[in-house]
Protein backbone atom coordinates (compact mmCIF):
# COMPACT_ATOMS: atom_id res chain seq x y z
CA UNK A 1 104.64 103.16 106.83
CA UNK A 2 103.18 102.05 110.08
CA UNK A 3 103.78 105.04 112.39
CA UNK A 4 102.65 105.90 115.97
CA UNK A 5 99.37 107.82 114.74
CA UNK A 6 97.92 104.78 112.87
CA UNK A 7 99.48 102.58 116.00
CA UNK A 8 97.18 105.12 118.59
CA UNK A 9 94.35 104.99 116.23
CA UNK A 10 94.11 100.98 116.01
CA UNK A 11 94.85 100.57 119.69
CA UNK A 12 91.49 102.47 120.51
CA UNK A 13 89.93 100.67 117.93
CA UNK A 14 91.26 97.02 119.48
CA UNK A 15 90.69 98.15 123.28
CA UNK A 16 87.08 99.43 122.51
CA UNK A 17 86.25 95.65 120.82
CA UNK A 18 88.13 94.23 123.77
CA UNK A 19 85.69 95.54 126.67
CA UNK A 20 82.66 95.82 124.39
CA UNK A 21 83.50 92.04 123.97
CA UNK A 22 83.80 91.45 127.42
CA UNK A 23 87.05 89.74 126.36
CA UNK A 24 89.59 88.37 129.46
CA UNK A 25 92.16 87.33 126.90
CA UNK A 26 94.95 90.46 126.29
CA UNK A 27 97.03 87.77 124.37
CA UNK A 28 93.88 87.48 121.36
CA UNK A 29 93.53 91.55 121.65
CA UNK A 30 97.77 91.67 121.31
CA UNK A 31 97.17 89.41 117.87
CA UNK A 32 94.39 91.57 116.53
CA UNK A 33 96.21 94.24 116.81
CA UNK A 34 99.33 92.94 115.31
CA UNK A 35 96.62 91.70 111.92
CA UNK A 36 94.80 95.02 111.71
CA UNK A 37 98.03 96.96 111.64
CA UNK A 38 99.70 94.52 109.22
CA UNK A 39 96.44 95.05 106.90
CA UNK A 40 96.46 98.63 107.24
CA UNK A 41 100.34 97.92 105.17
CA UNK A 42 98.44 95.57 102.73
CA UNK A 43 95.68 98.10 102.05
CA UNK A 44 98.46 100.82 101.30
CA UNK A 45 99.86 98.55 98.62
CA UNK A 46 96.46 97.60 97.74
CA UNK A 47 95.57 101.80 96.91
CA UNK A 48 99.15 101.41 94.92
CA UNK A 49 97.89 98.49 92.56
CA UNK A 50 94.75 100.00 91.83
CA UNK A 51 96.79 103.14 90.03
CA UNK A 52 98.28 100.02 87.90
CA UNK A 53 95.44 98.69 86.98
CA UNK A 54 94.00 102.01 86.11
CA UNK A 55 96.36 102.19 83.25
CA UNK A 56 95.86 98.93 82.32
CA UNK A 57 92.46 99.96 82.11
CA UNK A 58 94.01 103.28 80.45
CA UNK A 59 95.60 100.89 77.38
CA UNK A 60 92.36 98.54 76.86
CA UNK A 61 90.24 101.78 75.77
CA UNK A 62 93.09 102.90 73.59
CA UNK A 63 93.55 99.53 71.61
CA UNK A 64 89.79 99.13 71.60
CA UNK A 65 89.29 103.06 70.37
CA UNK A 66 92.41 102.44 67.95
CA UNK A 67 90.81 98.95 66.60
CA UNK A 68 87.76 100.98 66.20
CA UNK A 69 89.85 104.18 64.11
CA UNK A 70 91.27 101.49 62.28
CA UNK A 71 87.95 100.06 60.88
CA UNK A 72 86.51 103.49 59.88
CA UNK A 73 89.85 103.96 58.17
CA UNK A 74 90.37 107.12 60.52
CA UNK A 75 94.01 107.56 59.79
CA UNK A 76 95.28 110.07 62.67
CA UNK A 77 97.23 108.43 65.08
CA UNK A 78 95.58 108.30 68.92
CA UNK A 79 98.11 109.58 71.58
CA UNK A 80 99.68 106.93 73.82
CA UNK A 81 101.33 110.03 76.10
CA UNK A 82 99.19 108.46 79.15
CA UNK A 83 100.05 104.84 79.03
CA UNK A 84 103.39 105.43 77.67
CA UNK A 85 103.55 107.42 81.44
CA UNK A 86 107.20 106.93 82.64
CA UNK A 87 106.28 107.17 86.35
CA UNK A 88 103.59 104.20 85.94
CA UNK A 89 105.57 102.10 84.04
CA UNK A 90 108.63 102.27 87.32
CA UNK A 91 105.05 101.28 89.24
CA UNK A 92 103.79 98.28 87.44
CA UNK A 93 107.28 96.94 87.12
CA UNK A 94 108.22 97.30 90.85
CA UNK A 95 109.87 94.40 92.56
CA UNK A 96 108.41 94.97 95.83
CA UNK A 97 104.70 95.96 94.69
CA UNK A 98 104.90 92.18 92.19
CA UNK A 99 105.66 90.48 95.36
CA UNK A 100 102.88 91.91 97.27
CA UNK A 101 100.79 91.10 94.36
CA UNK A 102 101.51 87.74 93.37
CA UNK A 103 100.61 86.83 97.14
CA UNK A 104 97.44 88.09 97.30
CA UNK A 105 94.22 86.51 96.49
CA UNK A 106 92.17 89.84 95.19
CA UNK A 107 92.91 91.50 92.46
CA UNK A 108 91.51 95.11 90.69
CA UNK A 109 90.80 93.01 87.27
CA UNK A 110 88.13 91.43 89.75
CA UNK A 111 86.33 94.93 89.89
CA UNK A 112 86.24 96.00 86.06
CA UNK A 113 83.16 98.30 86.46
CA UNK A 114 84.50 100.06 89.30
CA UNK A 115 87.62 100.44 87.54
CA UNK A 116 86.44 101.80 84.67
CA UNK A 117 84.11 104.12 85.95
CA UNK A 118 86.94 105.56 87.57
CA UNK A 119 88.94 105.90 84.45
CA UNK A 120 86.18 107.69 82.69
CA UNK A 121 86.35 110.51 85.70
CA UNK A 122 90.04 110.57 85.08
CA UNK A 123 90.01 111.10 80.85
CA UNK A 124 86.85 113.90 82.10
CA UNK A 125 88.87 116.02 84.60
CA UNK A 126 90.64 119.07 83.97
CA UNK A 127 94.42 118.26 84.54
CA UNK A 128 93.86 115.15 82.37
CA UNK A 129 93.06 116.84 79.57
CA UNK A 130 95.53 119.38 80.63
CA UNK A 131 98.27 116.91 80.72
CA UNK A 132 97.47 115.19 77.66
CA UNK A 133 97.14 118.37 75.73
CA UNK A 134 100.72 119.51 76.47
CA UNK A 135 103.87 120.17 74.57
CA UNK A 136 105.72 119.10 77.43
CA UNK A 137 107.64 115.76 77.73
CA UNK A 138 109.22 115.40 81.20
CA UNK A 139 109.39 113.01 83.70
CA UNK A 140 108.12 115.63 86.43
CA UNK A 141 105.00 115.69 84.30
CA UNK A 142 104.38 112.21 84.07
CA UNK A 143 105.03 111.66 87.89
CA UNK A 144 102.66 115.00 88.63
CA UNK A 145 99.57 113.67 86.39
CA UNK A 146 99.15 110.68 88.63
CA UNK A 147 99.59 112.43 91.85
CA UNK A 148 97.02 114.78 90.80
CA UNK A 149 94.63 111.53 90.01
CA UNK A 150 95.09 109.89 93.61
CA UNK A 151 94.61 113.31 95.65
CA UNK A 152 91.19 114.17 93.64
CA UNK A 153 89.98 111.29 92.54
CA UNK A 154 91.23 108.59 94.66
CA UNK A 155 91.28 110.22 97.97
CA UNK A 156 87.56 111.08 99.43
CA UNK A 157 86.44 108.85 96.63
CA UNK A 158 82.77 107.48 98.29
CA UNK A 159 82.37 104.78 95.87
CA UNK A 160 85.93 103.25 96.70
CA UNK A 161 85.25 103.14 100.46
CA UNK A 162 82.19 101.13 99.78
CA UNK A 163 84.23 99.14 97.76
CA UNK A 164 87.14 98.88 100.05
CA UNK A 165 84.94 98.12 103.19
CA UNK A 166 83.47 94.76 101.43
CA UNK A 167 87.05 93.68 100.40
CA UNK A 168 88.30 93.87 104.05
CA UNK A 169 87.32 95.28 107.27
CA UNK A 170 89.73 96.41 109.05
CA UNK A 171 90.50 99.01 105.76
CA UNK A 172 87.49 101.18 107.44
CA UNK A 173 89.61 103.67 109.33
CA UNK A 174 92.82 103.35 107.82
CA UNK A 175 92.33 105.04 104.38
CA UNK A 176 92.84 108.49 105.30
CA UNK A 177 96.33 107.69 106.51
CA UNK A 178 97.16 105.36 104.42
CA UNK A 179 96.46 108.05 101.43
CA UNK A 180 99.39 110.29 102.33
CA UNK A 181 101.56 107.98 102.27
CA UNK A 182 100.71 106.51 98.98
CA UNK A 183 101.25 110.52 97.81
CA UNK A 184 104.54 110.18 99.59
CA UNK A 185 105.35 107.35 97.54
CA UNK A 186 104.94 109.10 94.48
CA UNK A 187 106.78 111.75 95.52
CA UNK A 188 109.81 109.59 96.23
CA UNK A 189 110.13 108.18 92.86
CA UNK A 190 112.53 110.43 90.33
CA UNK A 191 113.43 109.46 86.76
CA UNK A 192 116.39 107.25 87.93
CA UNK A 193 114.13 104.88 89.71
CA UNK A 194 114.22 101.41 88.81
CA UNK A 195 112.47 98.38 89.31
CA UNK A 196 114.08 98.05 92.93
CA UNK A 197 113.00 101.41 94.45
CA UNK A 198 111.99 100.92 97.76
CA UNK A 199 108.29 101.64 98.31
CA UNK A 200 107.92 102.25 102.37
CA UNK A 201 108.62 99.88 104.88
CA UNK A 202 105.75 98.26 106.78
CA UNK A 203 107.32 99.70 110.14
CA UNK A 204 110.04 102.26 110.17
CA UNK A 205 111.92 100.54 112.69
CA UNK A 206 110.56 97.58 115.56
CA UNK A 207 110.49 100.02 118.28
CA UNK A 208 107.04 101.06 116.48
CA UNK A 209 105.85 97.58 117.06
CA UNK A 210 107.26 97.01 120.27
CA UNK A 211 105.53 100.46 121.34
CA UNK A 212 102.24 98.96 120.11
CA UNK A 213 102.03 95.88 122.23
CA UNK A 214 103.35 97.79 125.03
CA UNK A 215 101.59 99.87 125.18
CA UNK A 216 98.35 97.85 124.93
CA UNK A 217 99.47 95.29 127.55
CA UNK A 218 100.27 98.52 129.97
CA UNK A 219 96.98 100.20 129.46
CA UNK A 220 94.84 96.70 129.72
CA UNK A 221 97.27 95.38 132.93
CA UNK A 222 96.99 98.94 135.07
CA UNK A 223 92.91 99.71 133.87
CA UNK A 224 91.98 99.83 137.65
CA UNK A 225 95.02 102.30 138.42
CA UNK A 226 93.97 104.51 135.12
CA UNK A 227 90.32 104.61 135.97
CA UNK A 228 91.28 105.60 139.99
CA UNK A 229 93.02 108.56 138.58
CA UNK A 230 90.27 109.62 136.00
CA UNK A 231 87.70 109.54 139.12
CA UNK A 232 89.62 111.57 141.10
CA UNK A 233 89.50 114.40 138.44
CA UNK A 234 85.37 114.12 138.37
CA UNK A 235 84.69 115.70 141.61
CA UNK A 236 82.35 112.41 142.89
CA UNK A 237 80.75 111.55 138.83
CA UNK A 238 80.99 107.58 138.71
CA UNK A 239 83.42 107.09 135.90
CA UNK A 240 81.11 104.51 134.84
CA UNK A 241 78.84 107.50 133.75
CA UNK A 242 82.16 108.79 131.18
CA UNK A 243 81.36 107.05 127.51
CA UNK A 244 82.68 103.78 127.08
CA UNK A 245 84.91 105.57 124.30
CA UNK A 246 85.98 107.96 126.48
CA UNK A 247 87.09 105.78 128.93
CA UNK A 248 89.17 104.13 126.43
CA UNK A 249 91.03 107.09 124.98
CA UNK A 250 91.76 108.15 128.69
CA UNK A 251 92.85 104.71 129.70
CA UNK A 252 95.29 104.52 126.52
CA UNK A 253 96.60 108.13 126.83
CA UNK A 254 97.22 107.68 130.54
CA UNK A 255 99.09 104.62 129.92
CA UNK A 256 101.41 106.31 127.34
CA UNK A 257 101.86 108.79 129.27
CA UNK A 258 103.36 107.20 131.88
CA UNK A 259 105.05 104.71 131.05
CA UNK A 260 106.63 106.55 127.84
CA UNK A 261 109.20 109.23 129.09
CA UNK A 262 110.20 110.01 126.35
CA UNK A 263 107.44 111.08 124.83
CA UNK A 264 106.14 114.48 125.62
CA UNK A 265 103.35 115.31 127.62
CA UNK A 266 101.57 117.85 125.18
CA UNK A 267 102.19 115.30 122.43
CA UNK A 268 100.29 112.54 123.99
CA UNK A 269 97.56 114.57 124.95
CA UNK A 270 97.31 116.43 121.46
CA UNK A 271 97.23 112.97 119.77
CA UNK A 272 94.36 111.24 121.91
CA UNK A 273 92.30 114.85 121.69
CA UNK A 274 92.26 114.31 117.99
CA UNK A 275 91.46 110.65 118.00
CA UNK A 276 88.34 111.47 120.66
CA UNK A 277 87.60 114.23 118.05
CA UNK A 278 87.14 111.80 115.58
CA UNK A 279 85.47 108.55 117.17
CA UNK A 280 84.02 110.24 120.20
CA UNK A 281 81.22 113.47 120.70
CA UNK A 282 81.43 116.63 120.19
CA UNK A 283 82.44 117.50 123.44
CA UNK A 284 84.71 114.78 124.13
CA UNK A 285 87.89 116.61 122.51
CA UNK A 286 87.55 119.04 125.39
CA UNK A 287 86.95 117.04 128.13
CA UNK A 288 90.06 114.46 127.45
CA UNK A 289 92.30 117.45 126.98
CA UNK A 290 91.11 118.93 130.88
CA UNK A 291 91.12 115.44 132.20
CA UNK A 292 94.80 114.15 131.30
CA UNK A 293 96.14 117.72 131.60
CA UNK A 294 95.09 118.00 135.22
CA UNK A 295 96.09 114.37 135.76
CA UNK A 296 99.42 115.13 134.49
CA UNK A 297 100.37 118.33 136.48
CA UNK A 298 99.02 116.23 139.94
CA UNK A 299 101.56 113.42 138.78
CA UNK A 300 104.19 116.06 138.15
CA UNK A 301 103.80 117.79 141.37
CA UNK A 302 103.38 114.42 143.35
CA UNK A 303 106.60 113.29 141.61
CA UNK A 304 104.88 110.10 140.66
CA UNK A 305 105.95 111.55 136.91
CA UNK A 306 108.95 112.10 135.39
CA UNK A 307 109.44 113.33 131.66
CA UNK A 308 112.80 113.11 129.81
């Protein structure tokens, strides 16, 4: 699940507390790194658990509402189509997603209001009541109802963030990414699913680790080298002038770009534009792009750079 644009976007984040810090210790900086990314994994099975316990939350109402049918002798029968979902049930009875859970010390129960609050947006939305009105009964359907819940109501969701950010801080940044692949989970699962489908792996592979320390011990260990070649692109500006952040996302790209072959050029660059897009100002995007393209054609032509 881990991949190399959550590893780029937590290595600015752990380089820009390491000099704001005035840290000397790249060993403490290689550990933080190591916990932020292995929370960003916990908060992705985290966003997976709280789609359980929305249907727990789901079959409460309905034996409370069918207690309460019961009393006033209402006699027609209240639908159980959305916690009899087929796709939820292969989710709550995962191996892999008990494990996580059993380990853990929080748990969604803890946040009943929240949790509820959310379920009442869910029973009010359109494709809810879509869903539950249908003649359909397919497994597609099931699977497609609760996709539909974590892309509009789960993703962008204000009130979890706020929630999120008090349970852990290092979930701040990661949500975004982490919400695709929770929809690629989803996706993966299909009707013969059982209680061992594999949910994704915390890293794909080690390489993806081993590029993340790497590449953080290259870009802290050759700073001085980095920073020489951003000041000879700023035609006499003191690169102590260039944003803090700025420096960083420079420093990082430059490091991956050379000492990381085989990674393209354009891809390196494209990557760090978007992350300066996102943390840095408005003009930032442009100025990384001109900087570590111009730095890369001199190292090309000076045949100090060589690209698989």
């Amino acid at each position: 699940m881990i991949n190399r644009e959550l590893i780029r976007l937590k290595l600015v984040q752990i380089a820009y507390s390491y000099y704001q810090s005035g840290s000397k210790n790249p060993a403490a900086a290689e550990k933080e790194l190591l916990l932020s990314l292995s929370r960003a994994y916990a908060l992705y099975n985290t966003m997976l658990l709280l789609m359980v316990e929305l249907n727990r939350m789901a079959l409460r109402t309905l034996e409370m509402r069918q207690s309460r049918a019961k009393r006033l002798g209402q006699k027609d029968a209240l639908s159980t189509k959305f916690v009899d979902n087929r796709f939820m049930l292969q989710l709550e009875s995962n191996k892999q997603l008990q494990e996580f859970r059993d380990n853990q010390h929080f748990d969604w129960a803890d946040q009943e209001e929240f949790v509820r609050s959310l379920y009442t947006k869910i029973e009010e939305s359109d494709f809810y009541k879509m869903y539950m009105d249908s003649d359909k009964d397919s497994y597609d359907e099931d699977r497609e109802i609760w996709r539909l819940i974590y892309r509009h109501l789960i993703c962008n969701n204000e009130e979890l963030d706020a929630v999120l950010e008090e349970m852990d801080l290092y979930w701040n940044d990661d949500k975004v990414i982490v919400d695709t692949f929770v929809l690629k989970t989803i996706n993966r699962f299909t009707a013969d699913s059982t209680d061992d489908q594999p949910l994704m792996p915390e890293y794909r592979d080690s390489s993806d680790q081993e590029f993340a320390i790497r590449l953080l011990q290259k870009a802290i260990a050759n700073k001085d080298y980095y920073y020489d070649l951003i000041a000879s692109t700023t035609r006499k500006w003191d690169i102590k002038r260039v944003a803090l952040m700025d420096r960083i996302i420079l420093q990082l790209a430059l490091a991956e770009i050379i000492s990381f072959p085989g990674i393209p050029v354009s891809v390196s660059i494209n990557e760090y534009v978007e992350i300066a897009k996102m943390y840095s100002t408005s003009k930032s995007g442009k100025y990384i792009n001109a900087t570590l393209d111009n730095i890369a054609k001199r190292l090309i032509e000076e045949n100090k750079l060589i690209k698989e």
